[in-house]
Protein backbone atom coordinates (compact mmCIF):
# COMPACT_ATOMS: atom_id res chain seq x y z
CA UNK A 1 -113.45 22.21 -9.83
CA UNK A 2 -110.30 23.84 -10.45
CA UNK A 3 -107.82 21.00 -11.22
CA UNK A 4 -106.15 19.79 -14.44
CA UNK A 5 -106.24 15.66 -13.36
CA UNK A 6 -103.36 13.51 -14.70
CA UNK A 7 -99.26 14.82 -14.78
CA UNK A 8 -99.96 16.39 -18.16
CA UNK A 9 -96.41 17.15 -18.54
CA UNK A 10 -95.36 13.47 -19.10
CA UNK A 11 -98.62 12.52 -21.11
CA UNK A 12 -98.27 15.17 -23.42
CA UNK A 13 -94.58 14.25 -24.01
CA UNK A 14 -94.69 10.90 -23.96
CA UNK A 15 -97.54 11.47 -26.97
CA UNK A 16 -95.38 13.58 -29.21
CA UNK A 17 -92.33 10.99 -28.83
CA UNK A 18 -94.36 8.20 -30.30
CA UNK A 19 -94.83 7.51 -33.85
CA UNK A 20 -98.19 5.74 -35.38
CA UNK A 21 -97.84 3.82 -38.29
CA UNK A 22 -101.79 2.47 -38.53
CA UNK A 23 -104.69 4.25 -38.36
CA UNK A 24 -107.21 4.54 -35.28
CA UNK A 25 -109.84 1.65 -35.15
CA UNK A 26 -113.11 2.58 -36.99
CA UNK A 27 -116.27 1.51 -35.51
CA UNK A 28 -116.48 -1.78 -37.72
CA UNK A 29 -119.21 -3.74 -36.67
CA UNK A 30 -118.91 -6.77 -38.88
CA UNK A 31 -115.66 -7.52 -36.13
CA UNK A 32 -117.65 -6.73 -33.03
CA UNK A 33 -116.85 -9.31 -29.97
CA UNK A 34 -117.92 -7.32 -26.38
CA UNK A 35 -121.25 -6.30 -25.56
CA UNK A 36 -119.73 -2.48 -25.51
CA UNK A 37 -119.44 -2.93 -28.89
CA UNK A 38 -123.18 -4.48 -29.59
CA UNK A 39 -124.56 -1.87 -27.54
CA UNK A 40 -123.82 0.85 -30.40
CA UNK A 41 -123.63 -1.63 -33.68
CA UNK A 42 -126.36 -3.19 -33.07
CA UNK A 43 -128.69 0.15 -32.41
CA UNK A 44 -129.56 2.10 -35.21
CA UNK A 45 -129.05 5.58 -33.82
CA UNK A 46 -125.81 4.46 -31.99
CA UNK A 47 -124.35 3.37 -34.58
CA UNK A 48 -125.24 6.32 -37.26
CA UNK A 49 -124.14 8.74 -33.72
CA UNK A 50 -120.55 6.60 -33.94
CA UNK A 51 -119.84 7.41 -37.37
CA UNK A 52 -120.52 10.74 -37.08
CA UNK A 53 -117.78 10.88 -34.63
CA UNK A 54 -115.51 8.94 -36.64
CA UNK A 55 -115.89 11.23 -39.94
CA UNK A 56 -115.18 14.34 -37.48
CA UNK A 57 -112.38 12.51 -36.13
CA UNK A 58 -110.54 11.19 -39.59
CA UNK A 59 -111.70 15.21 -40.66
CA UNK A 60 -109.41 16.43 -37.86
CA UNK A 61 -106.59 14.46 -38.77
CA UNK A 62 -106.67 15.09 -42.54
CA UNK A 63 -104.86 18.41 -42.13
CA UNK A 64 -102.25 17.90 -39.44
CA UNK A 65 -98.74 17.32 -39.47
CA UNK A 66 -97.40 13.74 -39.01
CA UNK A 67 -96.56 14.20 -35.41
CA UNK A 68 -99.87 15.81 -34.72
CA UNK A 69 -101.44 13.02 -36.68
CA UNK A 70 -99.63 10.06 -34.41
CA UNK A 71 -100.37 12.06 -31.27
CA UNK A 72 -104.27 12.14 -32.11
CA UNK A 73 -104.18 8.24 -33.34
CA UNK A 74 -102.63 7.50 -29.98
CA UNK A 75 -105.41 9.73 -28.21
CA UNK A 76 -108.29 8.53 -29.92
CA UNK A 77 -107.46 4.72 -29.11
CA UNK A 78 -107.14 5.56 -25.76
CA UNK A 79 -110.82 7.12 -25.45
CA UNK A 80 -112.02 4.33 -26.64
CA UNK A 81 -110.11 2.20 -24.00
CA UNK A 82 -111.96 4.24 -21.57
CA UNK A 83 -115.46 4.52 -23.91
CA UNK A 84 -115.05 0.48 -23.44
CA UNK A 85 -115.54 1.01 -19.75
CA UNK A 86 -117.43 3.93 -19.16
CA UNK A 87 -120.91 2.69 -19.02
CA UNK A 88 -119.91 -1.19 -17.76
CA UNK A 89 -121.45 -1.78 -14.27
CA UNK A 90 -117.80 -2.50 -12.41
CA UNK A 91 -115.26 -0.93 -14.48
CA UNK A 92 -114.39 -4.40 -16.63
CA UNK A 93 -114.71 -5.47 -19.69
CA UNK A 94 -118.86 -6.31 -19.65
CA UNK A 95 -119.90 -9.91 -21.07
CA UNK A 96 -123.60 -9.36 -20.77
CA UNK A 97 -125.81 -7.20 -22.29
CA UNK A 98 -125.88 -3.42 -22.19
CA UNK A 99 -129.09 -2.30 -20.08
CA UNK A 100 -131.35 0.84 -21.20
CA UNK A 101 -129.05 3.53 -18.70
CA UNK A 102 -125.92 1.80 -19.99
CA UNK A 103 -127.18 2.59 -23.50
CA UNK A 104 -128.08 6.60 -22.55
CA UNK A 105 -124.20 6.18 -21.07
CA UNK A 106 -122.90 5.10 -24.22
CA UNK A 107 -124.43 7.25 -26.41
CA UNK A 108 -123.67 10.20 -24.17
CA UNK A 109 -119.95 9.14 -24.37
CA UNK A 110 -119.59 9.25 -27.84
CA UNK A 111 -121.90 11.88 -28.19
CA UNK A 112 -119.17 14.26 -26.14
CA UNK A 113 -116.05 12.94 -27.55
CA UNK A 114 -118.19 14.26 -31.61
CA UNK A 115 -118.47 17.03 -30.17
CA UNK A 116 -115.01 17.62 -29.42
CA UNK A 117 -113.96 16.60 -32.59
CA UNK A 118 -116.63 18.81 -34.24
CA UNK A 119 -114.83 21.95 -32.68
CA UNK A 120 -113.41 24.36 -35.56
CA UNK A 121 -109.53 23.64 -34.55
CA UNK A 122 -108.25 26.21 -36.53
CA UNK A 123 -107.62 28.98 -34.48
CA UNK A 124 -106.72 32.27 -36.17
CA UNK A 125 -104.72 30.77 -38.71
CA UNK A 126 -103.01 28.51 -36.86
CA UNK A 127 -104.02 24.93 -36.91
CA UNK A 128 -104.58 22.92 -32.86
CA UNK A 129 -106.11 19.74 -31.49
CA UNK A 130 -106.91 18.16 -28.26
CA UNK A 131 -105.06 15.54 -26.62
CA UNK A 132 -106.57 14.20 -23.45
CA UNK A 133 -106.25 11.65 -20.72
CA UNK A 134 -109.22 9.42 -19.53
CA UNK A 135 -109.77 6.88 -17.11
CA UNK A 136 -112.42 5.00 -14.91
CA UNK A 137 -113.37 4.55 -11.44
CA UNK A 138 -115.56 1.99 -9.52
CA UNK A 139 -118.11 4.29 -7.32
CA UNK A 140 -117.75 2.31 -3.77
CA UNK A 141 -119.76 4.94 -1.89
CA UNK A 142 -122.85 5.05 -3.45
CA UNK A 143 -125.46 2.51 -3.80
CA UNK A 144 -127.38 4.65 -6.18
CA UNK A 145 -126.58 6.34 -9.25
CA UNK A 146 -123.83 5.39 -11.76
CA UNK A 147 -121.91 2.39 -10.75
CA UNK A 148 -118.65 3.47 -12.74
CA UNK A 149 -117.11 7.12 -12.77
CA UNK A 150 -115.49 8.95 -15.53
CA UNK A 151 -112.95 10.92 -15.76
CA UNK A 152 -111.63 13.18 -18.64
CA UNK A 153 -109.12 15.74 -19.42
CA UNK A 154 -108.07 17.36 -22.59
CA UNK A 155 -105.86 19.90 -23.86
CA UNK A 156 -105.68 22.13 -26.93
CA UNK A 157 -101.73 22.27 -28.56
CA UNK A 158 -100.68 23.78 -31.48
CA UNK A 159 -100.06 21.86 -34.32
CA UNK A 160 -96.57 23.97 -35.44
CA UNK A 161 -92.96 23.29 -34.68
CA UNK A 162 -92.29 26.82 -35.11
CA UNK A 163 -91.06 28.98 -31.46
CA UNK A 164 -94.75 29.80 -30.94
CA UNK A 165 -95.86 25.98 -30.89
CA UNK A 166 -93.23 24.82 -29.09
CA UNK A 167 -93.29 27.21 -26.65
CA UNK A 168 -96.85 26.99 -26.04
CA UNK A 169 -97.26 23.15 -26.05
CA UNK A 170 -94.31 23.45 -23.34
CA UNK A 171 -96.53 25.39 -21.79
CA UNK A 172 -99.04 23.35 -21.65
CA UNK A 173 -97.64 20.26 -21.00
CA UNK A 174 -96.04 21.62 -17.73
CA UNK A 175 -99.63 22.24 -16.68
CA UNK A 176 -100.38 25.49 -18.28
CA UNK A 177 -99.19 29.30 -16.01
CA UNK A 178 -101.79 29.67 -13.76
CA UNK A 179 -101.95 28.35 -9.86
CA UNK A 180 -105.73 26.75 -10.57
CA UNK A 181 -104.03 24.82 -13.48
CA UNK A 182 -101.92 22.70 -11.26
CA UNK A 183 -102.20 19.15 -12.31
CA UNK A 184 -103.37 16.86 -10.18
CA UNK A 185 -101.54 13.40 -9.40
CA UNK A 186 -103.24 11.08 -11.49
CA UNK A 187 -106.79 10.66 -12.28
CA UNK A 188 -107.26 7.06 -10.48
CA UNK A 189 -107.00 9.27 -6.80
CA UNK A 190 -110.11 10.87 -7.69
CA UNK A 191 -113.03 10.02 -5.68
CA UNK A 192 -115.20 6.73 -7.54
CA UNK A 193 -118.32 8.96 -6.43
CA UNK A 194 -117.99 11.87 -9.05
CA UNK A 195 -118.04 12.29 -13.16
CA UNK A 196 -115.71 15.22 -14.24
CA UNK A 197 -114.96 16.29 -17.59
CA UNK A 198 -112.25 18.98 -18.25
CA UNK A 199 -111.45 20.79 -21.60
CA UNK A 200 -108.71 23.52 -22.30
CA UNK A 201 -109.69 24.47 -25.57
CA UNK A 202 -107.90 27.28 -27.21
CA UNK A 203 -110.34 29.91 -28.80
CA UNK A 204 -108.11 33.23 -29.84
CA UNK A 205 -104.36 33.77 -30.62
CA UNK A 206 -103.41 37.23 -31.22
CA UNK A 207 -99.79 38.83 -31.28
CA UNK A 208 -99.43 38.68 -27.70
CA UNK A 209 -101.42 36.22 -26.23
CA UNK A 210 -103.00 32.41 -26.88
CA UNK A 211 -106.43 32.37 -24.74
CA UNK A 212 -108.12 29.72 -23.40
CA UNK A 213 -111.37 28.43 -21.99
CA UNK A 214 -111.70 26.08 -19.28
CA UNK A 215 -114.89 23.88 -19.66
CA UNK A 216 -114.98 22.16 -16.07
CA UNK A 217 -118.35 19.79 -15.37
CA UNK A 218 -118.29 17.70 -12.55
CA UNK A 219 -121.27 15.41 -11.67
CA UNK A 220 -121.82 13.51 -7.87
CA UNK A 221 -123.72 10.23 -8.21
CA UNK A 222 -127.05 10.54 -6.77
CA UNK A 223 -127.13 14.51 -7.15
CA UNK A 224 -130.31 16.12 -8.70
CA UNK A 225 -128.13 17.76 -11.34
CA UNK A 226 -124.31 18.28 -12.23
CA UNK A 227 -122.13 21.39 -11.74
CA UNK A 228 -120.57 23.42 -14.13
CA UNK A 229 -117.24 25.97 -13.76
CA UNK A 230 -116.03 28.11 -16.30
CA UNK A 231 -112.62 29.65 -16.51
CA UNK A 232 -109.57 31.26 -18.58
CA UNK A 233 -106.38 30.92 -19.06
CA UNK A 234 -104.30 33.86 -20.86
CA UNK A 235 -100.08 32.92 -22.36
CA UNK A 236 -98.47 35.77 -23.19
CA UNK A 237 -96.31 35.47 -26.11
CA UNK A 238 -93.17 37.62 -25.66
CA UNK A 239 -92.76 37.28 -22.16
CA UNK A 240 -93.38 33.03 -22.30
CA UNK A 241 -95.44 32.69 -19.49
CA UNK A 242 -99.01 32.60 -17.88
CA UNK A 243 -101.02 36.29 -17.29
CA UNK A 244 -101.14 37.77 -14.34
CA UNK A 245 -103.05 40.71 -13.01
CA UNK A 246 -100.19 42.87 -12.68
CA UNK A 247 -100.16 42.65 -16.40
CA UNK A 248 -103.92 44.69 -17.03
CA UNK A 249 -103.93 46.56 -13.71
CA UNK A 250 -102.09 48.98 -11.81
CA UNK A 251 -101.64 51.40 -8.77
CA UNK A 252 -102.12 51.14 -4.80
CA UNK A 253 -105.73 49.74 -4.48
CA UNK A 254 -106.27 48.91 -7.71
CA UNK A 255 -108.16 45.73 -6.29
CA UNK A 256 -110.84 47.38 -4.33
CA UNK A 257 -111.93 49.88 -7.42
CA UNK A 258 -112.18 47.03 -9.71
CA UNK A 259 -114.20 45.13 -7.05
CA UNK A 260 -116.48 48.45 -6.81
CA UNK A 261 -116.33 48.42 -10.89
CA UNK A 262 -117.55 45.34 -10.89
CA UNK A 263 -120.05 45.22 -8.44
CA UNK A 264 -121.67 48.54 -10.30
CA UNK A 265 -121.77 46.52 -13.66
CA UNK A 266 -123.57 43.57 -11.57
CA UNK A 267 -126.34 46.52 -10.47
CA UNK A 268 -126.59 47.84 -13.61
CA UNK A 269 -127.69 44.27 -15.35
CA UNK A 270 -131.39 44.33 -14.63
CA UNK A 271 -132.43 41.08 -15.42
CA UNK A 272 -129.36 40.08 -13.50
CA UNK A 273 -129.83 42.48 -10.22
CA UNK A 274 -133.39 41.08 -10.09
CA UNK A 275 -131.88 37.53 -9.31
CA UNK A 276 -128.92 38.12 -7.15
CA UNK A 277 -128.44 37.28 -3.36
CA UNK A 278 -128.61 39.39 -0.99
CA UNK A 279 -125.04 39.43 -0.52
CA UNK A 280 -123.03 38.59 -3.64
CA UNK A 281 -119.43 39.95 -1.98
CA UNK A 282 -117.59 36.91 -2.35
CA UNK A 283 -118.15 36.75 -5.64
CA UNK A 284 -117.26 40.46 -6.26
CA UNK A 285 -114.09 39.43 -4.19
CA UNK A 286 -113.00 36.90 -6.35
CA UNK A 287 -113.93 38.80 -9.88
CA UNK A 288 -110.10 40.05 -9.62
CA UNK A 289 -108.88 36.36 -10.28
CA UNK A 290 -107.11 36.69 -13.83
CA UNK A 291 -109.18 33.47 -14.45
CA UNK A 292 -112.22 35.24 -14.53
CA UNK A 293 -111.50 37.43 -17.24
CA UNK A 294 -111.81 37.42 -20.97
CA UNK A 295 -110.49 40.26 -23.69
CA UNK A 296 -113.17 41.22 -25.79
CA UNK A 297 -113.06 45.00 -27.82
CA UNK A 298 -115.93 45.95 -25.93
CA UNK A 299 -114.48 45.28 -22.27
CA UNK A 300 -112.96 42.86 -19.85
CA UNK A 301 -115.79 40.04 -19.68
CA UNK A 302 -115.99 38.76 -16.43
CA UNK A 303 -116.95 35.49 -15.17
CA UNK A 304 -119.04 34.47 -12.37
CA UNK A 305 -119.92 30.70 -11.62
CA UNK A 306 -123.41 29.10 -10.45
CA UNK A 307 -124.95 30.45 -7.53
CA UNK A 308 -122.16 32.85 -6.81
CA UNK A 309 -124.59 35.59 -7.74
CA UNK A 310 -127.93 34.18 -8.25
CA UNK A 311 -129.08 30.31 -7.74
CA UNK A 312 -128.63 26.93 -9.92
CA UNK A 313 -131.26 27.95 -12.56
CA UNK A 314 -129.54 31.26 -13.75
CA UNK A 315 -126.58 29.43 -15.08
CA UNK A 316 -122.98 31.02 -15.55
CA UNK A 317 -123.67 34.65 -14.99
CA UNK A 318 -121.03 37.24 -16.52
CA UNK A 319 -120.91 40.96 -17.09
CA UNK A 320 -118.59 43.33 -19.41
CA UNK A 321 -117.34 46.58 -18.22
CA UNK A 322 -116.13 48.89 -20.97
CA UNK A 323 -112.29 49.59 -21.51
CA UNK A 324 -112.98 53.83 -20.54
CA UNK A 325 -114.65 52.51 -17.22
CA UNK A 326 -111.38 50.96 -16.08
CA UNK A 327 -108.94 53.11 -17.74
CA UNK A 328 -107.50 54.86 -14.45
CA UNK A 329 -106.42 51.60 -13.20
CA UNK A 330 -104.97 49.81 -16.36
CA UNK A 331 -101.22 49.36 -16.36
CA UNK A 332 -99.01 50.44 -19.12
CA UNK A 333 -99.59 48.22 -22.37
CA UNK A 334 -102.99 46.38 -20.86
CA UNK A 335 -104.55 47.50 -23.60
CA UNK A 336 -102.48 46.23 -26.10
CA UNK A 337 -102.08 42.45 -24.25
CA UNK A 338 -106.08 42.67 -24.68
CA UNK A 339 -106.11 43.51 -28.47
CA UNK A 340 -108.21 46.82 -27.83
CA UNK A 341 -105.67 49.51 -29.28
């Protein structure tokens, strides 16, 4: 779950250097030629569910700058390289017709990249949008299941040529600060046998930080349900590099009283403590990964994943201990990185 697929350094680059003269192709279905494209033009709810991705996508691009603009163009063509493919049964260009799962596959394509699109991508003032990388996989393992895997990865930049957007989308493109953000070689070594879908989507920029979400679902053909894995990833702005712990915490043993912290907050959740395992210290263990944590005024949110404290049907658990709770074990200026002065 925790890997950025694709060398996003290069992609990202290689984006920005090219320049877009024409527009991205609308979903015109007086021009259709491949079944792919029948499959939504010629059903009534596909096709009203494709133009409401292409109005948020020609919405998105209305307010960015030219480079932004050619980077998106470029994007969007090549999702629908890989939309093309997604829901064929071996990964080619299909020349017969689209079967009743291939249809629930395309309209659950388009239906995530809308909602992408759909996000509010103006982020404190300061305009962003997702490039991503996408790909497909024949699934040679299982007889059962989808016959084709996708993969997907995007990123949130920052539309702004200024020392803040370039720094950031550097950033970024070198994979983002953190050790779980490593990118992976390429997409095409992932396994044929599993869907994954990852999204870095920026959600709060403050004087000394860009924050970010990590949206991770990953599904294994044949499994009763998918999986999903959510994460954060912190930039600090002076100092030009990923957050680490040593940044909010402090002192010998700071480690083991957050871990007791944490696990008191767990206890206190009723609903929550009603649910949990029996023994939920691995997860307490691993609620001191700067990953897990999100600023809010109230407290440090932390993030748990499913069944690390309670099983499949209790979702992403999380908890929020209050700023005065951890205040003999915050370093100098935590505070201030978290926006709670």
């Amino acid at each position: 779950m925790r890997k950025i697929v694709q060398a996003m350094g290069i992609f990202i680059l290689s984006l920005f250097a090219v320049s877009i003269s024409s527009g991205a192709n609308a979903g015109e279905c007086d021009k259709v030629r491949s079944p792919n494209a029948h499959a939504v033009c010629d059903n009534v709810d596909l096709k009203a569910l494709q133009l409401e991705m292409e109005i948020a996508y020609f919405n998105l691009l209305t307010p960015l700058t030219d480079q932004a603009r050619s980077a998106l163009k470029t994007d969007q063509r090549a999702w629908r390289d890989f939309a093309a493919l997604a829901c064929t049964t071996n990964g080619e260009v299909q020349t017969t017709p689209f079967e009743d799962e291939q249809l629930f596959c395309v309209e659950e394509t388009i239906w995530g990249r809308k909602e992408l699109l759909e996000n509010d991508w103006r982020v404190d003032d300061v305009q962003t949008f997702p490039l991503g990388t996408y790909t497909t996989k024949v699934d040679n393992v299982n007889t059962f299941g989808p016959p084709v895997a996708r993969y997907s990865f995007s990123a949130t930049l920052i539309d702004a040529t200024d020392a803040l957007g370039i720094a950031y989308n550097d950033y970024a493109a070198a994979g983002f600060g953190n050790g779980y953000l490593i990118p992976e070689t390429d997409l095409g070594a992932m396994s044929g046998e599993v869907d994954s879908d990852i999204s870095v989507r920026i959600y709060e920029i403050t004087p000394r930080r860009v924050s970010s979400a990590v949206d991770s679902f990953s599904y294994y053909h044949g499994a009763a349900h998918g999986s999903s894995y959510l994460s954060y990833d912190h930039y600090l702005i002076e100092e030009n590099r990923g957050l680490v712990a040593s940044d909010i915490f402090t002192g010998e043993g700071w480690q083991q009283s957050f871990k007791d912290i944490t696990l008191g907050a767990v206890l206190a959740d009723e609903e929550l403590a009603r649910d949990i395992w029996d023994d939920i210290s691995d997860a307490v263990n691993m609620s001191v990964e700067v990953d897990r944590w999100k600023f809010t005024p109230e407290g440090l949110h932390i993030q748990f994943q499913q069944y690390e404290l309670a099983a499949y049907a209790y979702g992403l658990p999380s908890v929020v201990i209050g700023w005065d709770k951890l205040s003999g074990i915050l370093a100098p200026g935590a505070l201030d990185i978290a926006g709670s002065n």
